[in-house]
Protein backbone atom coordinates (compact mmCIF):
# COMPACT_ATOMS: atom_id res chain seq x y z
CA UNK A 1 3.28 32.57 -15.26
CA UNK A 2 4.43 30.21 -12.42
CA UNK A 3 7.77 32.26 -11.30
CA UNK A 4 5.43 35.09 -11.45
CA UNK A 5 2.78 33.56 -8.90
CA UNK A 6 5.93 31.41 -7.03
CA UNK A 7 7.07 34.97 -5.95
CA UNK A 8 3.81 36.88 -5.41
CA UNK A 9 2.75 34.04 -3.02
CA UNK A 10 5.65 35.14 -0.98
CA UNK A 11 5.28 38.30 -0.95
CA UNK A 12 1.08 37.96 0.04
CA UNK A 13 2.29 35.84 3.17
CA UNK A 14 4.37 38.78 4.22
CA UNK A 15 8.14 37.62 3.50
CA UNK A 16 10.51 39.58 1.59
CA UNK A 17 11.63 38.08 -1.90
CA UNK A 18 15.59 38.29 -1.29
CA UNK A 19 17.74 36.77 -3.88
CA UNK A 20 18.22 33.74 -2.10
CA UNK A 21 14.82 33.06 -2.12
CA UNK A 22 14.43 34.58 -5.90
CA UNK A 23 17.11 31.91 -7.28
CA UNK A 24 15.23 28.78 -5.26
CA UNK A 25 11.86 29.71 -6.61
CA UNK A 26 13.76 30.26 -10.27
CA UNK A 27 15.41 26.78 -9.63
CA UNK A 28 12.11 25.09 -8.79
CA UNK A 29 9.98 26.97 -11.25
CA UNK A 30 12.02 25.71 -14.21
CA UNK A 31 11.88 21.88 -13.90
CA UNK A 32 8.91 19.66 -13.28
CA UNK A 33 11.22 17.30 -11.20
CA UNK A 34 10.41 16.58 -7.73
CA UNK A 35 14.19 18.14 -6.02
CA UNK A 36 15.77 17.40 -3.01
CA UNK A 37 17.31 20.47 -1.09
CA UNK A 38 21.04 18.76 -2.21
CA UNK A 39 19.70 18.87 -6.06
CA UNK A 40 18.34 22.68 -5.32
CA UNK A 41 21.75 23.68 -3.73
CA UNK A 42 23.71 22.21 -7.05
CA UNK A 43 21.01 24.02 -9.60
CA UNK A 44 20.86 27.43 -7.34
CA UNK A 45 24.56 28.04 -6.82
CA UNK A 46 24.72 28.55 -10.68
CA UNK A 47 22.35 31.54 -9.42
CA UNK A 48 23.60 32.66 -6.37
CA UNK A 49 26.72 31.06 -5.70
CA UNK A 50 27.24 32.11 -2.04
CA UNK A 51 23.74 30.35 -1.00
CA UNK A 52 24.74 27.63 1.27
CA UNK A 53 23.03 24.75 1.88
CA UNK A 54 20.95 25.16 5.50
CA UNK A 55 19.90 28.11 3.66
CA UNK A 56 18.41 26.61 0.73
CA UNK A 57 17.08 23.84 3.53
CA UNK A 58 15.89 27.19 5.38
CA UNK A 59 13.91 28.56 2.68
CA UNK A 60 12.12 25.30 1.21
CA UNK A 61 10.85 24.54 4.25
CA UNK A 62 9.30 28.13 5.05
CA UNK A 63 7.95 28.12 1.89
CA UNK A 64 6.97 24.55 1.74
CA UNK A 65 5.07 24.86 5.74
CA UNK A 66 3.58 28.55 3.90
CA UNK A 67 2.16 26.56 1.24
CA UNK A 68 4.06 28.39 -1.58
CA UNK A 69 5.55 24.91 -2.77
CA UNK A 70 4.68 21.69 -2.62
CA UNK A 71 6.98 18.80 -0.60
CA UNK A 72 6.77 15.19 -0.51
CA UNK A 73 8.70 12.31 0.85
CA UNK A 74 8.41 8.90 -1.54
CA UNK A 75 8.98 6.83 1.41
CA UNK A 76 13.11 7.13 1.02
CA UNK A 77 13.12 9.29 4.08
CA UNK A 78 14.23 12.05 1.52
CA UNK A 79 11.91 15.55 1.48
CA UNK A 80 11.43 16.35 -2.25
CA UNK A 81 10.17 20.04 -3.17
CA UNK A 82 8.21 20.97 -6.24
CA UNK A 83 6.56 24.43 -7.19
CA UNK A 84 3.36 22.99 -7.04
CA UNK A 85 1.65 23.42 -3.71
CA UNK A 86 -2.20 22.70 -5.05
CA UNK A 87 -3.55 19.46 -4.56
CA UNK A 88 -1.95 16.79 -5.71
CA UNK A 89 -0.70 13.29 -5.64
CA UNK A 90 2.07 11.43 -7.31
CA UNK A 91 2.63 7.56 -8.42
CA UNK A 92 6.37 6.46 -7.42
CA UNK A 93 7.77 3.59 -9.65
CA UNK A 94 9.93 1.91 -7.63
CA UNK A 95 12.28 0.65 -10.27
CA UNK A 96 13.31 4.00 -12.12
CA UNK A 97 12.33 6.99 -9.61
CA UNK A 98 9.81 8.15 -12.11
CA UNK A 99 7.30 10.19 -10.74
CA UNK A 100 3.57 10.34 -12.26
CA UNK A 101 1.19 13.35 -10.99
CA UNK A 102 -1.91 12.83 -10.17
CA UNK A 103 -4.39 15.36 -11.23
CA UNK A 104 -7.58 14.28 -9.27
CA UNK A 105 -7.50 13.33 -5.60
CA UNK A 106 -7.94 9.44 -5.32
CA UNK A 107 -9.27 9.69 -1.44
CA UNK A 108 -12.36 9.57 -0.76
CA UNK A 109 -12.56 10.17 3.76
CA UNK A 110 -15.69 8.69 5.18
CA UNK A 111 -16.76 12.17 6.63
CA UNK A 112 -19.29 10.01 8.91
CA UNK A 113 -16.12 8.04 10.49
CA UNK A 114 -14.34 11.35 11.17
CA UNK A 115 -17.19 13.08 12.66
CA UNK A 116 -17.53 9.88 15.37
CA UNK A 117 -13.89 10.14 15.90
CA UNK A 118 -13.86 13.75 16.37
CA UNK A 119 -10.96 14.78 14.34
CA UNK A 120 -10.46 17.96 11.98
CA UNK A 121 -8.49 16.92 8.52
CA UNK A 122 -6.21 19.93 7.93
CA UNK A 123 -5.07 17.82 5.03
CA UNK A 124 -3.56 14.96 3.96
CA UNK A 125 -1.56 12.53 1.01
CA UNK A 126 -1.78 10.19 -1.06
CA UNK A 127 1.40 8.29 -2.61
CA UNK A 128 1.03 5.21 -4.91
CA UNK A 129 4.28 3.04 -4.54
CA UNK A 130 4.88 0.53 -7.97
CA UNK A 131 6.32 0.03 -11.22
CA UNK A 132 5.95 1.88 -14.26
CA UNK A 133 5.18 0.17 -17.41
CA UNK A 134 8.91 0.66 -18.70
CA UNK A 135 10.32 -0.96 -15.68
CA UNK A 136 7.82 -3.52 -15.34
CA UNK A 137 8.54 -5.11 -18.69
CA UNK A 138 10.14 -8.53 -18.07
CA UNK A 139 13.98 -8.03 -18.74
CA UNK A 140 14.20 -4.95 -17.82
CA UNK A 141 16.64 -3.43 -15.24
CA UNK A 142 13.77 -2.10 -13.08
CA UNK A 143 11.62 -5.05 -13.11
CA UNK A 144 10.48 -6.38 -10.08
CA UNK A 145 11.69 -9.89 -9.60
């Protein structure tokens, strides 16, 4: 179960599950939306409703830099958090804010160019920017024009 492995993955990287943390991991663990730390704060405080926001920032990013949940920035200069952390990459329609997942990583890195650069890949992303077929429809509201 994903809460289950959210909050064992915490615990394996040393850092105590308090309730703060217990009510983010609940909040993220029971959507498949990709959640600002604004949109955590509003879900969690039905939770915990003395958790402030810089804590809820606080957490997700711990978490996020420990590799217990995923983040992501669509290119709105927004950080989005998702209890996924494996990897993953996402297609961004531009008209609605839908976001597709991407099972299977579309990046193939020319291992021959890195190794005459000399540089290490600790990891990287992938983010497709476009329109969904909904939105892409002539007529509709999301349609590019």
């Amino acid at each position: 179960m994903l809460r289950v492995r959210l909050k064992q993955s915490l615990a394996d990287r040393g850092y105590r599950l308090t309730r703060q943390r217990a009510a983010i991991l609940e909040v993220l663990a029971g959507t498949r939306e990709h959640l600002t730390a604004e949109e955590v704060h509003r879900r969690v405080r039905f939770l915990c409703p003395e958790l402030n926001l810089t804590t809820v920032y606080r957490n997700l990013n711990l978490m996020a830099r420990q590799k217990i949940i995923g983040r992501v920035d669509f290119g709105d200069g927004r950080a989005r958090f998702e209890a996924r952390s494996d990897h993953h990459h996402h297609l961004f329609c531009l008209g609605c804010g839908r976001v597709i997942e991407i099972p299977a990583c579309p990046v193939s890195i020319d291992e021959v160019f890195v190794r005459q650069h000399s540089f290490r890949i600790t990891e990287h992303q992938f983010e497709a920017y476009g329109y969904c077929a909904d939105c892409d429809r002539p007529g509709s509201e999301g349609a590019p024009v």
